[in-house]
N, C-alpha and C. Protein backbone atom coordinates (compact mmCIF):
# COMPACT_ATOMS: atom_id res chain seq x y z
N UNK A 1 0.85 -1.18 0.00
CA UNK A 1 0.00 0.00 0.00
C UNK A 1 0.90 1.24 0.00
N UNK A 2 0.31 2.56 -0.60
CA UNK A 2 0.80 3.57 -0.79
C UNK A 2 0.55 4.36 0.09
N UNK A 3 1.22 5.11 0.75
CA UNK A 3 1.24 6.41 1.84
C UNK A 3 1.87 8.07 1.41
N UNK A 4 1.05 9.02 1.60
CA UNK A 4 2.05 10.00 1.26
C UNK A 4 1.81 10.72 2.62
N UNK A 5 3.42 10.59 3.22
CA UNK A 5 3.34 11.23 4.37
C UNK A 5 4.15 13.13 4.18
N UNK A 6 3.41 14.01 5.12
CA UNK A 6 4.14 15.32 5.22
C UNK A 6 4.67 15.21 6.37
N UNK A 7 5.69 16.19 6.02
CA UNK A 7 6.76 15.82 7.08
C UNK A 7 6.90 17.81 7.40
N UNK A 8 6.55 18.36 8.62
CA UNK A 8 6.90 19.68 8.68
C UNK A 8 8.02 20.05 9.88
N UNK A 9 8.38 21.13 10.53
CA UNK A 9 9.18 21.28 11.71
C UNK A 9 8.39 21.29 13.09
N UNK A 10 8.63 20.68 13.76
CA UNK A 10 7.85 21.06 15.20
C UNK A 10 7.48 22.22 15.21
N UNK A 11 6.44 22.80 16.25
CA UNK A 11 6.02 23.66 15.99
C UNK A 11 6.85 24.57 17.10
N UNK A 12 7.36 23.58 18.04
CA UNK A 12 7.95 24.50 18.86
C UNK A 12 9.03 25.42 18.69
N UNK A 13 9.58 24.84 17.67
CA UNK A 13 10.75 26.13 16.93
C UNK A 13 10.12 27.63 16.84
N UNK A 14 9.14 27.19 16.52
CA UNK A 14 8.50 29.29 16.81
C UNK A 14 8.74 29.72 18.03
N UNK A 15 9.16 29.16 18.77
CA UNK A 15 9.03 29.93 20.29
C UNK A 15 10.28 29.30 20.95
N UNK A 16 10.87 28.21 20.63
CA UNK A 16 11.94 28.03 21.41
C UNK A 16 13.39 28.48 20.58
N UNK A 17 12.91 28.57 18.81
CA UNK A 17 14.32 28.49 17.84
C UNK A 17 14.68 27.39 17.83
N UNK A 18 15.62 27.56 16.76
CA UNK A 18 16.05 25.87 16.23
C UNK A 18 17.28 25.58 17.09
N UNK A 19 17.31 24.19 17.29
CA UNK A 19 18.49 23.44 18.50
C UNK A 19 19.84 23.94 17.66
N UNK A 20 21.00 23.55 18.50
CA UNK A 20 22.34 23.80 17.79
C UNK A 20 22.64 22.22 17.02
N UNK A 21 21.91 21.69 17.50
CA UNK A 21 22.22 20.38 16.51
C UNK A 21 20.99 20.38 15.75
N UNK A 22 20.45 20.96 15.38
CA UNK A 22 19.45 20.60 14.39
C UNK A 22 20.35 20.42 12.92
N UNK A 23 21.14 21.13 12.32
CA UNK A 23 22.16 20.82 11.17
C UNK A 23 22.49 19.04 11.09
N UNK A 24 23.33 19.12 12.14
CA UNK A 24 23.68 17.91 12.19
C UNK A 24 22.64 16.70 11.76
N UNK A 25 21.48 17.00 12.91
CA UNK A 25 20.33 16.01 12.65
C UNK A 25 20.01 15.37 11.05
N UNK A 26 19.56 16.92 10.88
CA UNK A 26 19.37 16.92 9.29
C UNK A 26 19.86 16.34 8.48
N UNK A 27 21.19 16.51 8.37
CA UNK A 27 22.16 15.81 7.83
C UNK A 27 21.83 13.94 7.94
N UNK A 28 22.04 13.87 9.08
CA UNK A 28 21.41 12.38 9.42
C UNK A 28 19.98 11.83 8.73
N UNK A 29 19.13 12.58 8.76
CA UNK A 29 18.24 12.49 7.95
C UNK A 29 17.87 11.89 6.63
N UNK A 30 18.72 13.09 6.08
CA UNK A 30 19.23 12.52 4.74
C UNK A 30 19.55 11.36 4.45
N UNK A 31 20.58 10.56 5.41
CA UNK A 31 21.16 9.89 4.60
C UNK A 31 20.11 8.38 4.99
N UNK A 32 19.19 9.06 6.24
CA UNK A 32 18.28 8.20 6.15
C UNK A 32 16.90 7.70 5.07
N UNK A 33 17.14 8.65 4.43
CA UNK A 33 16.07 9.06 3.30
C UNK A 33 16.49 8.12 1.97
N UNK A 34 17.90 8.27 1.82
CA UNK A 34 18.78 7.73 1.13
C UNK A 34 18.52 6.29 0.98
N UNK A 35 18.67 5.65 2.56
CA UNK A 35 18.59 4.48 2.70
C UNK A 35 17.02 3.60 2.62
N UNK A 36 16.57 4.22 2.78
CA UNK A 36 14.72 4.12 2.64
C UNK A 36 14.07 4.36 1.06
N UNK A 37 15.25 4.95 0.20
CA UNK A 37 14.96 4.97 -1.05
C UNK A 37 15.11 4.07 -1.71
N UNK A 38 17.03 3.70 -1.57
CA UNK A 38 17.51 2.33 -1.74
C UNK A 38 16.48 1.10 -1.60
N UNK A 39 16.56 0.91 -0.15
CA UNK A 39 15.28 -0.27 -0.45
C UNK A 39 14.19 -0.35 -0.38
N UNK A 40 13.22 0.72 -1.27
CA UNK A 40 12.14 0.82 -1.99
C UNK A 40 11.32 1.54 -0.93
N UNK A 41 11.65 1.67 0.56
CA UNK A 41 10.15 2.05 1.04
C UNK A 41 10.01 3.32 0.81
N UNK A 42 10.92 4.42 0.61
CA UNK A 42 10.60 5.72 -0.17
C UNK A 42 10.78 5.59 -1.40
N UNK A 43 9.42 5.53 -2.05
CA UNK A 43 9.90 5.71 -3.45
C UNK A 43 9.54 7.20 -4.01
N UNK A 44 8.98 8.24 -3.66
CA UNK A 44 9.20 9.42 -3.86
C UNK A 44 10.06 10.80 -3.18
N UNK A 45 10.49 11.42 -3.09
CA UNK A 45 10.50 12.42 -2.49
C UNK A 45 10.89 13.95 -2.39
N UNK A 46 10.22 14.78 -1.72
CA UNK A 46 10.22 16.46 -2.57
C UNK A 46 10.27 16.99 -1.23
N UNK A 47 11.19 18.68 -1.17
CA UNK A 47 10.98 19.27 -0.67
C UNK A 47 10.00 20.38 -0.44
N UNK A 48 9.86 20.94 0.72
CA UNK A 48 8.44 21.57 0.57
C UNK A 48 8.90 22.97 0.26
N UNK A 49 8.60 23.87 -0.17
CA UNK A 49 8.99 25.35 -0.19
C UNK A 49 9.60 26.25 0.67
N UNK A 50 10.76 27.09 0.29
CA UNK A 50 11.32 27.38 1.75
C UNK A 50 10.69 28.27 2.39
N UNK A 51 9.18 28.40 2.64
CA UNK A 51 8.57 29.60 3.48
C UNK A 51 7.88 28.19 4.26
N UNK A 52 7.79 27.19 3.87
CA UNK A 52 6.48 26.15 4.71
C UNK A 52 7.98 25.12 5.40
N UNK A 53 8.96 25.00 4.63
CA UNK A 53 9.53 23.80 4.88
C UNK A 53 9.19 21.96 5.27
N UNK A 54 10.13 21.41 5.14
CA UNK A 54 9.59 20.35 5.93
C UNK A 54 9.89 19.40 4.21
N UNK A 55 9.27 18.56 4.22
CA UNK A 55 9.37 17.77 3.05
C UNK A 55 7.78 16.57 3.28
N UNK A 56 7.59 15.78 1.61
CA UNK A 56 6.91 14.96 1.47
C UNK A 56 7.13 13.66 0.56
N UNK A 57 6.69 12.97 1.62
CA UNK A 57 7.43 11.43 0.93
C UNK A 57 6.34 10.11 0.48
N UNK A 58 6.43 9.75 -1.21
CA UNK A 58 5.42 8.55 -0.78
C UNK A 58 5.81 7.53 -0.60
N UNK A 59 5.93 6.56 0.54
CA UNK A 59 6.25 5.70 0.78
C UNK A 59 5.37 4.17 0.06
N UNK A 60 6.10 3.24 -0.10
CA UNK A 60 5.71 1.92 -0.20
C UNK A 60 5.84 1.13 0.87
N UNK A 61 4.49 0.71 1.69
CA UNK A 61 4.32 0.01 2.64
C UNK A 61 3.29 -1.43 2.88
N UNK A 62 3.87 -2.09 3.74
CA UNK A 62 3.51 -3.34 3.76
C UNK A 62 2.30 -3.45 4.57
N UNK A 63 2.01 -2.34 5.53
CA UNK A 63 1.21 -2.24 6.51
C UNK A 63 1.28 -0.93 7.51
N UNK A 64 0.26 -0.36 7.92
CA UNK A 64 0.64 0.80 8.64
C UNK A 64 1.44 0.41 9.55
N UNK A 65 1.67 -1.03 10.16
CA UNK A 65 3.18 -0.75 11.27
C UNK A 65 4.40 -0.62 10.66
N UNK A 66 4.39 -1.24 9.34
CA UNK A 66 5.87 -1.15 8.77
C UNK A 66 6.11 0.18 8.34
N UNK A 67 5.08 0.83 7.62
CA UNK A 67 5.20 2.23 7.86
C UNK A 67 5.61 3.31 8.74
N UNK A 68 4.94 3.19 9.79
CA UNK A 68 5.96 4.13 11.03
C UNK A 68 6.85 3.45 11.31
N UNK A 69 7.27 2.11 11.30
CA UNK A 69 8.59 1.85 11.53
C UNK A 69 9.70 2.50 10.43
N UNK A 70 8.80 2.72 9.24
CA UNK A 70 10.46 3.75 8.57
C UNK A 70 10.17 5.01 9.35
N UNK A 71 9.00 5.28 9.52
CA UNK A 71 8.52 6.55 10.04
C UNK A 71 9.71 7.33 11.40
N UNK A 72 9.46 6.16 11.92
CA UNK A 72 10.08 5.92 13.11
C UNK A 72 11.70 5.98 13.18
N UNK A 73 12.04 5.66 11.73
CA UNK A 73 13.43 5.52 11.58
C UNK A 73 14.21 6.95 11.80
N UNK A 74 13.71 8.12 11.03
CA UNK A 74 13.97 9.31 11.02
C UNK A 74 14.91 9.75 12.06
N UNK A 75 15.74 10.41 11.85
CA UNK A 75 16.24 11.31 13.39
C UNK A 75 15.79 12.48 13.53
N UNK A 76 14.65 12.51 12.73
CA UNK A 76 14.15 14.37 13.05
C UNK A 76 13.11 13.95 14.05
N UNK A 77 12.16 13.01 13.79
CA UNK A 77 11.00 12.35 14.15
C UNK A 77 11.83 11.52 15.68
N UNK A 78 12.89 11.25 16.07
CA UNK A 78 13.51 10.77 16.94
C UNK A 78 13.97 11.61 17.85
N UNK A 79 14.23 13.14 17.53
CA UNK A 79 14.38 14.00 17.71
C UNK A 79 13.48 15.08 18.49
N UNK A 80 12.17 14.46 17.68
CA UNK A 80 10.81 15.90 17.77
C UNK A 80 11.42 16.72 17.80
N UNK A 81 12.07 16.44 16.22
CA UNK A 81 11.86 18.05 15.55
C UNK A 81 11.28 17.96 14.88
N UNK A 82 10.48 16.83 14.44
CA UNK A 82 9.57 17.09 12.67
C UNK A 82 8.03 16.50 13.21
N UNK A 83 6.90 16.61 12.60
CA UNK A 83 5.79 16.75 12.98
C UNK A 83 5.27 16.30 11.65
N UNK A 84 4.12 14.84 11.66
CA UNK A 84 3.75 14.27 10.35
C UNK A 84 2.57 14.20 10.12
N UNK A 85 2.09 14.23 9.13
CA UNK A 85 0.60 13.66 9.04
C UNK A 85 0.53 12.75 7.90
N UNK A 86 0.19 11.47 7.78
CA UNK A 86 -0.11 10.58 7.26
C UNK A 86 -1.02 10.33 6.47
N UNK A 87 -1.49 10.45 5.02
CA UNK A 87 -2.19 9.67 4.24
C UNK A 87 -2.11 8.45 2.80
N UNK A 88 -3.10 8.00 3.36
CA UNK A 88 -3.22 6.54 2.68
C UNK A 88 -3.62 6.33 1.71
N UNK A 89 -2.75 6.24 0.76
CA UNK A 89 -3.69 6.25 -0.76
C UNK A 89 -4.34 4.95 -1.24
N UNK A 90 -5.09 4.96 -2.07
CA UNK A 90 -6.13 3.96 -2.94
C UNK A 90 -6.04 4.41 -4.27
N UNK A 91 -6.55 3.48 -5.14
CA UNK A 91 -6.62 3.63 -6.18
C UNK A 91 -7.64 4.58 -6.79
N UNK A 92 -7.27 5.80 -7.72
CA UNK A 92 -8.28 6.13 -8.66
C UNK A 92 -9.37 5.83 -8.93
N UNK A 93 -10.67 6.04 -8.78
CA UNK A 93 -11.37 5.84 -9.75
C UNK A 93 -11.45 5.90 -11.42
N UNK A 94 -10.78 6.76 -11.72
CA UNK A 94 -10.45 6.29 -12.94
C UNK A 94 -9.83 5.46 -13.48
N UNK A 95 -9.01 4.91 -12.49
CA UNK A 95 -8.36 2.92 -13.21
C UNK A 95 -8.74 2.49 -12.13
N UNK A 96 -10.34 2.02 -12.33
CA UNK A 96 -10.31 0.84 -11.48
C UNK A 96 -11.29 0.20 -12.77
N UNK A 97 -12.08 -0.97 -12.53
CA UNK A 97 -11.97 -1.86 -13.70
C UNK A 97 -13.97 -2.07 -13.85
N UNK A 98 -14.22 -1.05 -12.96
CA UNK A 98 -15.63 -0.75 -13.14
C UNK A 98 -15.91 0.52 -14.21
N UNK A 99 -17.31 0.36 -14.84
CA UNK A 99 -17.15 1.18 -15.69
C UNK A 99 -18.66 2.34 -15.10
């Protein structure tokens, strides 16, 4: 099953500012993104605009637990620094095999 999750910054950065390791994190991130691409469970992914930030990913999943378990993988999301909301895609009505 298909998921397209958003991925934004905590919200608490408005009021507390961003950590001194948030760079670093990020960085980590990445290369977690990397690795989640590699073996298929991200198979999309885009950044969000730099006034909203954050990014969106559609994942390929076996089940909503295997899902937050990449979910889960994140170091931003390990972190709470990043804040998600989850949806579950289905198929089109326009390719499905009813007429």
């Amino acid at each position: 099953m298909q998921y397209l999750v958003i991925f934004t910054p905590n919200k608490k950065f408005e009021t507390d500012g961003i950590p001194s390791d948030f760079a670093e994190t990020e960085l980590k991130e990445q290369a977690q993104v990397r690795v989640l691409y590699a073996g298929g469970g991200a198979r999309q992914v885009w950044a969000l605009d730099t006034k909203t930030r954050g990014g969106v990913i559609l994942f390929e999943a076996e089940s909503p637990e295997h899902l937050q378990e990449m979910i889960d993988s994140f170091p931003l999301i390990k972190a709470d620094y990043a804040d998600y909301q989850i949806l579950p895609l289905a198929p089109h009505a326009a390719f499905s095999n009813k007429s």
